[in-house]
N, C-alpha and C. Protein backbone atom coordinates (compact mmCIF):
# COMPACT_ATOMS: atom_id res chain seq x y z
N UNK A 1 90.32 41.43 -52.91
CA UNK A 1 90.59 40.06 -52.56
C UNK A 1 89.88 39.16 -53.58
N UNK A 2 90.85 38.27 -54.42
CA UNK A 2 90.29 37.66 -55.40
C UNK A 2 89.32 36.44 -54.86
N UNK A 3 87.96 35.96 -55.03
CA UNK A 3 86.77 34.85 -55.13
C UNK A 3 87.51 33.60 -54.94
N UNK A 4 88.18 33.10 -55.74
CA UNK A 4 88.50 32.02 -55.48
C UNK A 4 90.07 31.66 -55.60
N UNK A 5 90.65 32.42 -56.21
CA UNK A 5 91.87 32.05 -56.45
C UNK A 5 92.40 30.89 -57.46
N UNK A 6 94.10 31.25 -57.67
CA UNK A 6 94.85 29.93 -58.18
C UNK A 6 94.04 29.30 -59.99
N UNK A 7 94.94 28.71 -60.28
CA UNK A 7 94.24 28.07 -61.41
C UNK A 7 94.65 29.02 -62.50
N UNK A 8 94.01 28.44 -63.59
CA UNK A 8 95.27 29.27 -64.64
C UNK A 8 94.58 30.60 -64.59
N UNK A 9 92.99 30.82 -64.47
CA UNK A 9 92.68 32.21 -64.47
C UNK A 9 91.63 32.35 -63.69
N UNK A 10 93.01 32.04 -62.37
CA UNK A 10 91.96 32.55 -61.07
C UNK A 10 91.09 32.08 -61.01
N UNK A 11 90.33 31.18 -61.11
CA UNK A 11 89.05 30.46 -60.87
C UNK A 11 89.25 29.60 -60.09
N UNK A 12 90.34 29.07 -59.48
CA UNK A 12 90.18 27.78 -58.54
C UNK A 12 90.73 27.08 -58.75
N UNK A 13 91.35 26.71 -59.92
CA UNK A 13 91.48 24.99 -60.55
C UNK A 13 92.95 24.82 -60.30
N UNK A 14 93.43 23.56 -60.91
CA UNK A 14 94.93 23.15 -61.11
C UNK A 14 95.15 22.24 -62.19
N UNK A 15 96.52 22.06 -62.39
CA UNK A 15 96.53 21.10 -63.07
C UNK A 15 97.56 19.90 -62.08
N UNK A 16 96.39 18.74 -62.13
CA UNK A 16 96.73 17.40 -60.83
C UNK A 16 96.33 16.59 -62.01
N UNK A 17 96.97 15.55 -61.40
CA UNK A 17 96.65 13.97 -61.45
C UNK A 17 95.05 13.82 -61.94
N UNK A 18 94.30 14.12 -61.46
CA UNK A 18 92.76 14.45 -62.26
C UNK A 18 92.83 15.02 -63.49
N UNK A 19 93.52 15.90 -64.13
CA UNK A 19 93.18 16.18 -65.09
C UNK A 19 93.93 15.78 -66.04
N UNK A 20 95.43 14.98 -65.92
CA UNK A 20 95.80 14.26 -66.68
C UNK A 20 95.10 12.60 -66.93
N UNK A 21 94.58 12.19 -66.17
CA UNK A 21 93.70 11.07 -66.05
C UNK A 21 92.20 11.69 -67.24
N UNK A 22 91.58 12.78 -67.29
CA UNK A 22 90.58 13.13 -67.50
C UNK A 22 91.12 13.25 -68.87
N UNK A 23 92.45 13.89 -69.35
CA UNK A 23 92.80 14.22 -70.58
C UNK A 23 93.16 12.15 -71.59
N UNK A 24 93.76 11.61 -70.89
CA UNK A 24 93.58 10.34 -71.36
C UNK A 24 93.14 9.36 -71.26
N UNK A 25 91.63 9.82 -70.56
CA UNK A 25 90.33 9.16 -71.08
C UNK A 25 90.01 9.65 -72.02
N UNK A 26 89.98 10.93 -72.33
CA UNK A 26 89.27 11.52 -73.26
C UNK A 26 89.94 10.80 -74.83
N UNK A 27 90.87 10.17 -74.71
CA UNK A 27 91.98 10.03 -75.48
C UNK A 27 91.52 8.54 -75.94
N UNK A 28 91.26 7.80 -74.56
CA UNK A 28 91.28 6.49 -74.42
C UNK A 28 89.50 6.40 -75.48
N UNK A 29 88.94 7.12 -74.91
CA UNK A 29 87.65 6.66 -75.00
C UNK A 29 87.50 7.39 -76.33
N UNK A 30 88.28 7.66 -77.25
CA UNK A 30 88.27 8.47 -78.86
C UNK A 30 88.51 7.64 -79.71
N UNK A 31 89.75 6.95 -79.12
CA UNK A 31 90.36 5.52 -80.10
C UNK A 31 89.54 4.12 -79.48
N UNK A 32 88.78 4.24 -78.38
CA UNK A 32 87.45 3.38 -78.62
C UNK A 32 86.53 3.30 -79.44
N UNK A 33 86.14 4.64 -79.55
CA UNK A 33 85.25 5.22 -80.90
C UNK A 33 85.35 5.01 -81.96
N UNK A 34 86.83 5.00 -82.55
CA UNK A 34 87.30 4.41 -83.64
C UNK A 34 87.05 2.75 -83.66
N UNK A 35 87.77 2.27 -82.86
CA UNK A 35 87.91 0.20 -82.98
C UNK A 35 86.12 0.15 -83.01
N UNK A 36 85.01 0.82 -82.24
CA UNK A 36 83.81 0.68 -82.21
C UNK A 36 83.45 0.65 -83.83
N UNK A 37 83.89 1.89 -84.26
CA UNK A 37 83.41 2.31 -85.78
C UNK A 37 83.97 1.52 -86.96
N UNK A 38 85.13 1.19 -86.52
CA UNK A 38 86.19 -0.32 -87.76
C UNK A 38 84.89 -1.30 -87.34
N UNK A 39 84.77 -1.90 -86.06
CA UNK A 39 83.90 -3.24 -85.77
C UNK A 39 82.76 -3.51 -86.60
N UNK A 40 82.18 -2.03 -86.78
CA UNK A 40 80.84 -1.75 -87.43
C UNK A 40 80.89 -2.30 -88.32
N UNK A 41 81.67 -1.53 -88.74
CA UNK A 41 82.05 -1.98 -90.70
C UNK A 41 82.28 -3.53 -90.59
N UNK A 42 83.25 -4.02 -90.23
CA UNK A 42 83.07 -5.64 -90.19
C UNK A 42 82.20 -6.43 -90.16
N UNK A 43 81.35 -5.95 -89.07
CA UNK A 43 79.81 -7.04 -88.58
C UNK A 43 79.05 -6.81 -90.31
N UNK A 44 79.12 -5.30 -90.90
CA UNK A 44 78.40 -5.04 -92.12
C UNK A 44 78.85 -5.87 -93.03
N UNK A 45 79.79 -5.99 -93.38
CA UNK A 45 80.68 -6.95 -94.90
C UNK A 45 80.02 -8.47 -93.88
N UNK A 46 80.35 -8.85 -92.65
CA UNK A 46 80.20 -10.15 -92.77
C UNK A 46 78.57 -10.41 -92.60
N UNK A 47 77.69 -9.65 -92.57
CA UNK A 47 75.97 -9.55 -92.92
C UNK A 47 76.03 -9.77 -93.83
N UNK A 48 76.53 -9.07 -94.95
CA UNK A 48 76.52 -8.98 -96.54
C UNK A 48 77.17 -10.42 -96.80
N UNK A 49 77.91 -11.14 -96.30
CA UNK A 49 78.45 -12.22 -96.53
C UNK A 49 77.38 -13.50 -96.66
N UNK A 50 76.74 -13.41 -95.13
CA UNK A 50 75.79 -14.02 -94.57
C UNK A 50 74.13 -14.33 -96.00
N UNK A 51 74.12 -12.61 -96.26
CA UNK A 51 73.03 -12.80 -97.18
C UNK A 51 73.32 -13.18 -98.73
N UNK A 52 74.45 -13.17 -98.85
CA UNK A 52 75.00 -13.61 -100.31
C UNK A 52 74.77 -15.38 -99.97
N UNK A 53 75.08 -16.05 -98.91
CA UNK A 53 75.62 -17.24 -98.58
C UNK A 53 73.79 -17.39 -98.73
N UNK A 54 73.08 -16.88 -98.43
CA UNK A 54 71.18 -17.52 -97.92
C UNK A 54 71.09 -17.23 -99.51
N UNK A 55 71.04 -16.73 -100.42
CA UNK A 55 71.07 -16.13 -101.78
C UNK A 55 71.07 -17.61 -102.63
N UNK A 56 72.86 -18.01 -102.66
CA UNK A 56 73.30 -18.89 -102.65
C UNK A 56 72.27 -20.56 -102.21
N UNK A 57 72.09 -20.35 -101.39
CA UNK A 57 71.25 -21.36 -100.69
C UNK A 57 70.01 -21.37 -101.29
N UNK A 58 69.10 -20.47 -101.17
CA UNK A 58 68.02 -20.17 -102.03
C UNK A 58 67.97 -20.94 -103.95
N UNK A 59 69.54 -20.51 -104.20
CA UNK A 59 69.64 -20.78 -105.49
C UNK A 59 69.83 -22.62 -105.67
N UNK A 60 70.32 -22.52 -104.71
CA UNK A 60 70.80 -24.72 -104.85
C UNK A 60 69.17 -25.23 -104.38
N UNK A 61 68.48 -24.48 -103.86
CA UNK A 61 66.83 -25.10 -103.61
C UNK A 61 66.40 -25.35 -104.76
N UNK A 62 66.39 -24.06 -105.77
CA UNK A 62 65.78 -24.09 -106.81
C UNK A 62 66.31 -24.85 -108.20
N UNK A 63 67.70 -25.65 -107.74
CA UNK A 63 68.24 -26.19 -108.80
C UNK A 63 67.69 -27.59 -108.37
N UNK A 64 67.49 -27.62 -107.09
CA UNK A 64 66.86 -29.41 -106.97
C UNK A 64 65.83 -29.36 -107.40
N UNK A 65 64.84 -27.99 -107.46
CA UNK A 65 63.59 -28.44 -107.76
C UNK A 65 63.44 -29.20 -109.31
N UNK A 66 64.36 -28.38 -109.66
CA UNK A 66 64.73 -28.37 -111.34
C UNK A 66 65.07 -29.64 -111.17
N UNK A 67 66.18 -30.41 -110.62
CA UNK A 67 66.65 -31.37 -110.91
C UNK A 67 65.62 -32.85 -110.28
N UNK A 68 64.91 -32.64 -109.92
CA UNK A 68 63.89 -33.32 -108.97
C UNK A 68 62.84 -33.53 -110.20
N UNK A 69 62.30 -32.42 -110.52
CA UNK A 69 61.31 -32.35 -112.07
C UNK A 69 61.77 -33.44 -113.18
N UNK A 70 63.11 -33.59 -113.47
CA UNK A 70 64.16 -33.84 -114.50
C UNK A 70 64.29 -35.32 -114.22
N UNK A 71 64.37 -35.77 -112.58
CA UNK A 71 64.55 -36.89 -112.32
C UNK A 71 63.50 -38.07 -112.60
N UNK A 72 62.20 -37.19 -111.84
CA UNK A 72 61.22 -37.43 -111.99
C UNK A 72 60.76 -37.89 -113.56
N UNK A 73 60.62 -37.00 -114.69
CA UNK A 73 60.77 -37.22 -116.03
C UNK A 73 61.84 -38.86 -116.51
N UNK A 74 62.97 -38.55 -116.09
CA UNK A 74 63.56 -39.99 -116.32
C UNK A 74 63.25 -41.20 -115.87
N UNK A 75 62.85 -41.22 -114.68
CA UNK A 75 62.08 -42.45 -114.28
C UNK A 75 61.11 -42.43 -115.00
N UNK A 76 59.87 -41.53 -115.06
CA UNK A 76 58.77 -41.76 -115.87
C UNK A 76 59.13 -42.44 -117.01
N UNK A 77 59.89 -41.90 -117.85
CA UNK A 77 60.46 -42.85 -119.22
C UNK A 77 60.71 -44.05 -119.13
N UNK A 78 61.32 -44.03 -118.20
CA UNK A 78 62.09 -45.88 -117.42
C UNK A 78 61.02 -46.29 -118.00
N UNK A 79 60.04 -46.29 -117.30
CA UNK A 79 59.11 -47.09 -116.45
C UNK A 79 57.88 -47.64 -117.89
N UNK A 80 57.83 -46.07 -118.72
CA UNK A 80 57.04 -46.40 -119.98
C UNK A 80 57.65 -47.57 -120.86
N UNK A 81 59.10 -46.92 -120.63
CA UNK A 81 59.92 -47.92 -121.43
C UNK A 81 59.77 -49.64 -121.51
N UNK A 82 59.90 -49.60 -120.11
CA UNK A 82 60.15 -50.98 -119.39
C UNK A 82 58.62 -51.52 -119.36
N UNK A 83 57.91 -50.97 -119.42
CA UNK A 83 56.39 -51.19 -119.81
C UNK A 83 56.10 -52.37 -121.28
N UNK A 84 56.81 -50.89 -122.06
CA UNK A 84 56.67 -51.15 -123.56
C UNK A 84 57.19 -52.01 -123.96
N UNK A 85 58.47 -52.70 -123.69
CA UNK A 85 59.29 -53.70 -123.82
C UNK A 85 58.22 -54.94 -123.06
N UNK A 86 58.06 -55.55 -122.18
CA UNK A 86 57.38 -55.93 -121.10
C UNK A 86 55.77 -56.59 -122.49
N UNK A 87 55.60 -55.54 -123.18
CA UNK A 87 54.21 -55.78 -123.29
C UNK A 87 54.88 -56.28 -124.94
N UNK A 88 55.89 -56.13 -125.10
CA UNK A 88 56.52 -56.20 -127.28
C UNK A 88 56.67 -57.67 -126.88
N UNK A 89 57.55 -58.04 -125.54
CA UNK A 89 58.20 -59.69 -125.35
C UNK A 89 56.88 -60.69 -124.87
N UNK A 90 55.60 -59.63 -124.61
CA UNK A 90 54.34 -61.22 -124.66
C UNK A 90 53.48 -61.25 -125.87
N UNK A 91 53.67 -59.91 -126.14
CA UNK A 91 53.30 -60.13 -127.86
C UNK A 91 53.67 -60.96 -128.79
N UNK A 92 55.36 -60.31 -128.85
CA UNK A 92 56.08 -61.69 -129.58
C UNK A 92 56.03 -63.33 -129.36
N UNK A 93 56.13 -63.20 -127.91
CA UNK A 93 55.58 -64.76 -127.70
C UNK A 93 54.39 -65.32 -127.53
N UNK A 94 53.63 -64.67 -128.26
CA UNK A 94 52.19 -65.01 -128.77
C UNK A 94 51.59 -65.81 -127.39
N UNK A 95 51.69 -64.62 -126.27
CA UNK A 95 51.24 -64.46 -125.25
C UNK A 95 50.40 -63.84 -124.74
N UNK A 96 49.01 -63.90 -123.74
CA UNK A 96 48.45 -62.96 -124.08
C UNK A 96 48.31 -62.26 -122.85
N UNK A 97 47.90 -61.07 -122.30
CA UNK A 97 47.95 -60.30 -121.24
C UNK A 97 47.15 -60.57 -120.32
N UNK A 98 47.59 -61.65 -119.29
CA UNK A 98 47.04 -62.16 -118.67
C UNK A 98 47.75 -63.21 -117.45
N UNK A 99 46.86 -63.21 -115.78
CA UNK A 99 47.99 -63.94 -115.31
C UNK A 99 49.53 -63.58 -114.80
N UNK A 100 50.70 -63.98 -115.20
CA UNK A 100 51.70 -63.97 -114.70
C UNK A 100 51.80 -62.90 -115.51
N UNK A 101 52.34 -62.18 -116.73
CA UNK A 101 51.77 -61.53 -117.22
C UNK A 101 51.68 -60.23 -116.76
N UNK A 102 50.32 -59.95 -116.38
CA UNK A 102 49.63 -59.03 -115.28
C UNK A 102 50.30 -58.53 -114.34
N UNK A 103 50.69 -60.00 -113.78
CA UNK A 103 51.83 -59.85 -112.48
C UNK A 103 52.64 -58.99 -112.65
N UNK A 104 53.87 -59.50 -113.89
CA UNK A 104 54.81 -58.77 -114.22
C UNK A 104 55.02 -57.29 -114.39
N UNK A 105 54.24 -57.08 -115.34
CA UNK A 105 53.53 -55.72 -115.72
C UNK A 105 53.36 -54.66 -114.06
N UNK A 106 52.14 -55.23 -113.66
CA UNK A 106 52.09 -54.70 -112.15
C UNK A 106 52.98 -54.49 -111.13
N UNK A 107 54.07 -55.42 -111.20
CA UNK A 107 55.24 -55.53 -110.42
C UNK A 107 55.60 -54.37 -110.67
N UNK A 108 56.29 -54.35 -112.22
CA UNK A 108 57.31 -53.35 -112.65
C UNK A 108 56.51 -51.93 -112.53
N UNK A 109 55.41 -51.59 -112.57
CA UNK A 109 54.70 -50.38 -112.27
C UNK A 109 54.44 -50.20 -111.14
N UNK A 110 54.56 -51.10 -109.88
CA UNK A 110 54.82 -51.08 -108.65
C UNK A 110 56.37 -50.22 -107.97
N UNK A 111 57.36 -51.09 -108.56
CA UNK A 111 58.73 -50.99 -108.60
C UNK A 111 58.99 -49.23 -109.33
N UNK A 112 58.64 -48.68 -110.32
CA UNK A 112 58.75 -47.27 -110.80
C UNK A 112 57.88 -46.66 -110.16
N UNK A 113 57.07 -46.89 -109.39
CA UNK A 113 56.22 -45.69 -108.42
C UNK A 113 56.89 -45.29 -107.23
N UNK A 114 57.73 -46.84 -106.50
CA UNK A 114 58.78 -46.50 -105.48
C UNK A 114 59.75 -45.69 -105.96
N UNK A 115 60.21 -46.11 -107.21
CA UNK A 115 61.30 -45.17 -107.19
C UNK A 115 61.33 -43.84 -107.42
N UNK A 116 59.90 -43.51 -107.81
CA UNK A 116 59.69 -42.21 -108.43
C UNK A 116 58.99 -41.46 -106.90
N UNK A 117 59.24 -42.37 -106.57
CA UNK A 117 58.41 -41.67 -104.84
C UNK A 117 59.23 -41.74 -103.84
N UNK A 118 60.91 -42.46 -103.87
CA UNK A 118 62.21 -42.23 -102.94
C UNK A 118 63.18 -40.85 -104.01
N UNK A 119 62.66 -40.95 -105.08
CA UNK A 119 63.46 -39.35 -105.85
C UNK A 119 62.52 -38.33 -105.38
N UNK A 120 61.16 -38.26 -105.88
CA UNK A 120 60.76 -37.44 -104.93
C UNK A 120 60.97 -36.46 -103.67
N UNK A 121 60.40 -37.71 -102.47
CA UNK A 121 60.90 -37.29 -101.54
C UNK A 121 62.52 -36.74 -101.28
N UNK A 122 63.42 -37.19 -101.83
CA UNK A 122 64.80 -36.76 -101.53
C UNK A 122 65.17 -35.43 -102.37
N UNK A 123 64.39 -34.85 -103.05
CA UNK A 123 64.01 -33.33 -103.65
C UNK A 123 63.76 -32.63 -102.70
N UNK A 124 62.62 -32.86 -102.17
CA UNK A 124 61.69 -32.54 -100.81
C UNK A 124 62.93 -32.21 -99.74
N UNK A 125 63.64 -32.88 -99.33
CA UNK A 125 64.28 -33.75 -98.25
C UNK A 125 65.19 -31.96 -98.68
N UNK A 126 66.21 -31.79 -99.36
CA UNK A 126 67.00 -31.10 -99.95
C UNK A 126 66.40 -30.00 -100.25
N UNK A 127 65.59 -29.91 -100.71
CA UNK A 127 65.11 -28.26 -100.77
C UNK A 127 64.73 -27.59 -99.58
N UNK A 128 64.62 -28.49 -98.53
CA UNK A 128 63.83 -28.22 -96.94
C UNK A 128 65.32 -27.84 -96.70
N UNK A 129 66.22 -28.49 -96.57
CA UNK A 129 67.74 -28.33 -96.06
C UNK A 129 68.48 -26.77 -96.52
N UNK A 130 67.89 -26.98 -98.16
CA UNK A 130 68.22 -25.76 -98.72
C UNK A 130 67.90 -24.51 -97.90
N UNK A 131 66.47 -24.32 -97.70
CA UNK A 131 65.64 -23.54 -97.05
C UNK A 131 66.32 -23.04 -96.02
N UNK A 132 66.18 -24.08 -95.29
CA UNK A 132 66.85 -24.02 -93.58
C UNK A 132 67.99 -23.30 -93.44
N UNK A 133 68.91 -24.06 -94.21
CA UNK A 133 70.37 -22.87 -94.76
C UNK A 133 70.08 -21.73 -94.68
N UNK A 134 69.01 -21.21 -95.94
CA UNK A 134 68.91 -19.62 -96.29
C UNK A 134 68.81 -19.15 -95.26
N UNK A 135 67.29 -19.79 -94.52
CA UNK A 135 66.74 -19.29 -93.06
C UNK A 135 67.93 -18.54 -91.71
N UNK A 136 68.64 -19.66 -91.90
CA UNK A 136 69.67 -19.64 -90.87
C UNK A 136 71.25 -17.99 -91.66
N UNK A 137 71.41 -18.29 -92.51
CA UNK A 137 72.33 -17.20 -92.53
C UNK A 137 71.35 -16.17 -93.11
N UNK A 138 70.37 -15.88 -92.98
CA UNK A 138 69.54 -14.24 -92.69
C UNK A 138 69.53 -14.14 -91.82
N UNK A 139 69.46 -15.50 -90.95
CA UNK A 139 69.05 -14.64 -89.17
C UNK A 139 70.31 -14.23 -88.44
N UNK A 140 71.79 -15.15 -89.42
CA UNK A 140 72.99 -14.81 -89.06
C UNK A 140 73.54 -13.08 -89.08
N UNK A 141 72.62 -13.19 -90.42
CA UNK A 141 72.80 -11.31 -91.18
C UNK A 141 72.38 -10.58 -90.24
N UNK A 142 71.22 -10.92 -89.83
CA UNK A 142 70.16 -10.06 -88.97
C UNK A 142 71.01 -9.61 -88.11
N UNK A 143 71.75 -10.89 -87.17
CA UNK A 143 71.99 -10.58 -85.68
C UNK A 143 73.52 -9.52 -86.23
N UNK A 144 73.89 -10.19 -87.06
CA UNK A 144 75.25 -9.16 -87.79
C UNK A 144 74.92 -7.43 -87.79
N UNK A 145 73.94 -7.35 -88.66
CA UNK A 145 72.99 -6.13 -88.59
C UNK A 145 73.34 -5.47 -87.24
N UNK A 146 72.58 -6.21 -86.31
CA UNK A 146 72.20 -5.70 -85.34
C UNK A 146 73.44 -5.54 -84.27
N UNK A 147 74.86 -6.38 -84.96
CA UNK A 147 76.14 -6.01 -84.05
C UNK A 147 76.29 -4.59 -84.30
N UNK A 148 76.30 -4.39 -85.61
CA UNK A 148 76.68 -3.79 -86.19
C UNK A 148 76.35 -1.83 -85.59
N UNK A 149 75.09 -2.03 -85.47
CA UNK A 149 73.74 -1.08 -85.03
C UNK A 149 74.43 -0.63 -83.59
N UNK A 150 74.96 -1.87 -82.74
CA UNK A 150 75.12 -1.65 -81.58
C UNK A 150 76.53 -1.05 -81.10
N UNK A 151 76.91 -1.53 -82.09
CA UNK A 151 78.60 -1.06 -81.85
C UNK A 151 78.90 0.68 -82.50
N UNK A 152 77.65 1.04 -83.65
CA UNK A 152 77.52 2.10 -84.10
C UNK A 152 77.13 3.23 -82.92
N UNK A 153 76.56 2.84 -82.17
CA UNK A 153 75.57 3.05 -81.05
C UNK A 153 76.91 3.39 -79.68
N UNK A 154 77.53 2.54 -79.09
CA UNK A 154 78.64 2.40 -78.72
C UNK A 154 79.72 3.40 -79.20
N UNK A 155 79.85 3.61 -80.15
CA UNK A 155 81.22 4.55 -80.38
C UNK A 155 80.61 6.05 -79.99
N UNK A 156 79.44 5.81 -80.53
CA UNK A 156 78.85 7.67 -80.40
C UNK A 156 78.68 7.67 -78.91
N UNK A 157 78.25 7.15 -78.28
CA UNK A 157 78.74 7.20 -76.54
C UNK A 157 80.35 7.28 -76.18
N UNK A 158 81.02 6.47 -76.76
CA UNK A 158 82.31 6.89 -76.72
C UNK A 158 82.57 7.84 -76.65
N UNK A 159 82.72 8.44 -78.48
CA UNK A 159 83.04 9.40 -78.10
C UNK A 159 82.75 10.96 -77.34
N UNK A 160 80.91 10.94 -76.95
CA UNK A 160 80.77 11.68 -75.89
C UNK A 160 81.22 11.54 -75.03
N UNK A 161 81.39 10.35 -74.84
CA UNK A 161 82.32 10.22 -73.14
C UNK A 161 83.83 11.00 -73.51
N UNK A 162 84.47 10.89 -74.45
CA UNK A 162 86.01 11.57 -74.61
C UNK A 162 85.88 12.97 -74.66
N UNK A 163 84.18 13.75 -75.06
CA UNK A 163 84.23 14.84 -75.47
C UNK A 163 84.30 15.72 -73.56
N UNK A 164 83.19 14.88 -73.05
CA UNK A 164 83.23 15.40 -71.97
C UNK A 164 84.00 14.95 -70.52
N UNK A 165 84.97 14.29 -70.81
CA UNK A 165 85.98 13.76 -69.85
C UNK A 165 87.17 14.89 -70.36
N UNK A 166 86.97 15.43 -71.80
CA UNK A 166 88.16 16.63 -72.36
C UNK A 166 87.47 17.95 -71.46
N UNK A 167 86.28 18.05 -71.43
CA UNK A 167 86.24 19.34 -70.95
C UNK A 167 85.99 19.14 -69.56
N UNK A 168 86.42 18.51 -68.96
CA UNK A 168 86.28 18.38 -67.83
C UNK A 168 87.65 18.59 -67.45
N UNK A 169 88.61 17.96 -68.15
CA UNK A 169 89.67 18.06 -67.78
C UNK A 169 90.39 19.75 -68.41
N UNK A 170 89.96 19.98 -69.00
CA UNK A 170 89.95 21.57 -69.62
C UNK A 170 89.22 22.54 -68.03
N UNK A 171 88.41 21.91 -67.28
CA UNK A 171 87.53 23.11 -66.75
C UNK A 171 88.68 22.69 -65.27
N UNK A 172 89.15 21.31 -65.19
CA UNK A 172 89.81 21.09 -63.57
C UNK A 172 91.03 22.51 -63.90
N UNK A 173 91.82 22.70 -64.92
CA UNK A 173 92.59 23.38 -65.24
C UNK A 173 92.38 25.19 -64.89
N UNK A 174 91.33 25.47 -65.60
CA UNK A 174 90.61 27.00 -65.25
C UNK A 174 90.76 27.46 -63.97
C-alpha cells in the first residue's frame, strides 16, 4: 500500500490552480528582476548626470572668482585713472590741492570703493549660488546612488522570490 499516493511520483501532489499561479509568479517576479535591474542602470547614468552638472557648477564658481579678480582690477584702474586726471586738471589750472579740491578727489575715491565693494560682493553673491548648485546635485547623485543600490537590492529579492515560488510550484507537482 503506497504512503501517500497520486502526484506525478506518488508523493502526494497535483497539478491545480496552485501551481500554475506558483509557476507565474515565478515568471512574474523574474521580469520584475529585470525592470528592477534596467531601473538600476538609469538611477546610475542619471547620478553620473547629476555629478557632471555639480562639476559644471563647481567650474562657473571658479570662473567668477576669476572674473571678480578681473573686475576688481578694472575698477582699480578706473579709479587710479580718474584720480590721475582729477589731480593733471588742478595742476593745469594752477590749482592747488586743497579744499574743494580735496573734496573732489575724496568723493571720487569714495565713489570707486562702492563700486569696487557692490562687484565684490556680487562675486561673493555668485560663487555662494555656484556652490549651492554643486551642493545640491551631489546630494541629487547621492540619493540617485542610493535608488540605484535599492532597486539593485530589490531585484535580487525578486528574483529569489521567482526562484522559490518555481520550486514550489515544481514540489506542488511531485
Amino acid at each position: 500500500m503506497p504512503l501517500l499516493g497520486g502526484g506525478l511520483f506518488n508523493l502526494g501532489g497535483s497539478f491545480s490552480s496552485s501551481t500554475v499561479s506558483g509557476i507565474a509568479g515565478a515568471v512574474s517576479d523574474m521580469f520584475t528582476s529585470d525592470a528592477l535591474k534596467f531601473k538600476a542602470k538609469g538611477d546610475e547614468m542619471e547620478a553620473q548626470e547629476y555629478r557632471q552638472a555639480a562639476q559644471f557648477a563647481l567650474l562657473n564658481k571658479q570662473y567668477t572668482v576669476q572674473s571678480t579678480a578681473i573686475k576688481d582690477f578694472q575698477l582699480q584702474r578706473k579709479d587710479f585713472v580718474t584720480e590721475g586726471d582729477m589731480a593733471a586738471d588742478i595742476a593745469a589750472n594752477n590749482m592747488q590741492m586743497s579744499g574743494s579740491a580735496i573734496d573732489e578727489m575724496r568723493d571720487s575715491a569714495s565713489q570707486a570703493a562702492i563700486e569696487r565693494g557692490v562687484a565684490s560682493q556680487q562675486g561673493l553673491i555668485e560663487e555662494a549660488a555656484y556652490q549651492q548648485q554643486a551642493d545640491s546635485f551631489n546630494l541629487m547623485a547621492q540619493m540617485k546612488d542610493e535608488a540605484a543600490a535599492a532597486d539593485k537590492h530589490a531585484a535580487t529579492g525578486a528574483m529569489w522570490g521567482a526562484v522559490l515560488k518555481g520550486v514550489g510550484a515544481v514540489v506542488s507537482i511531485l
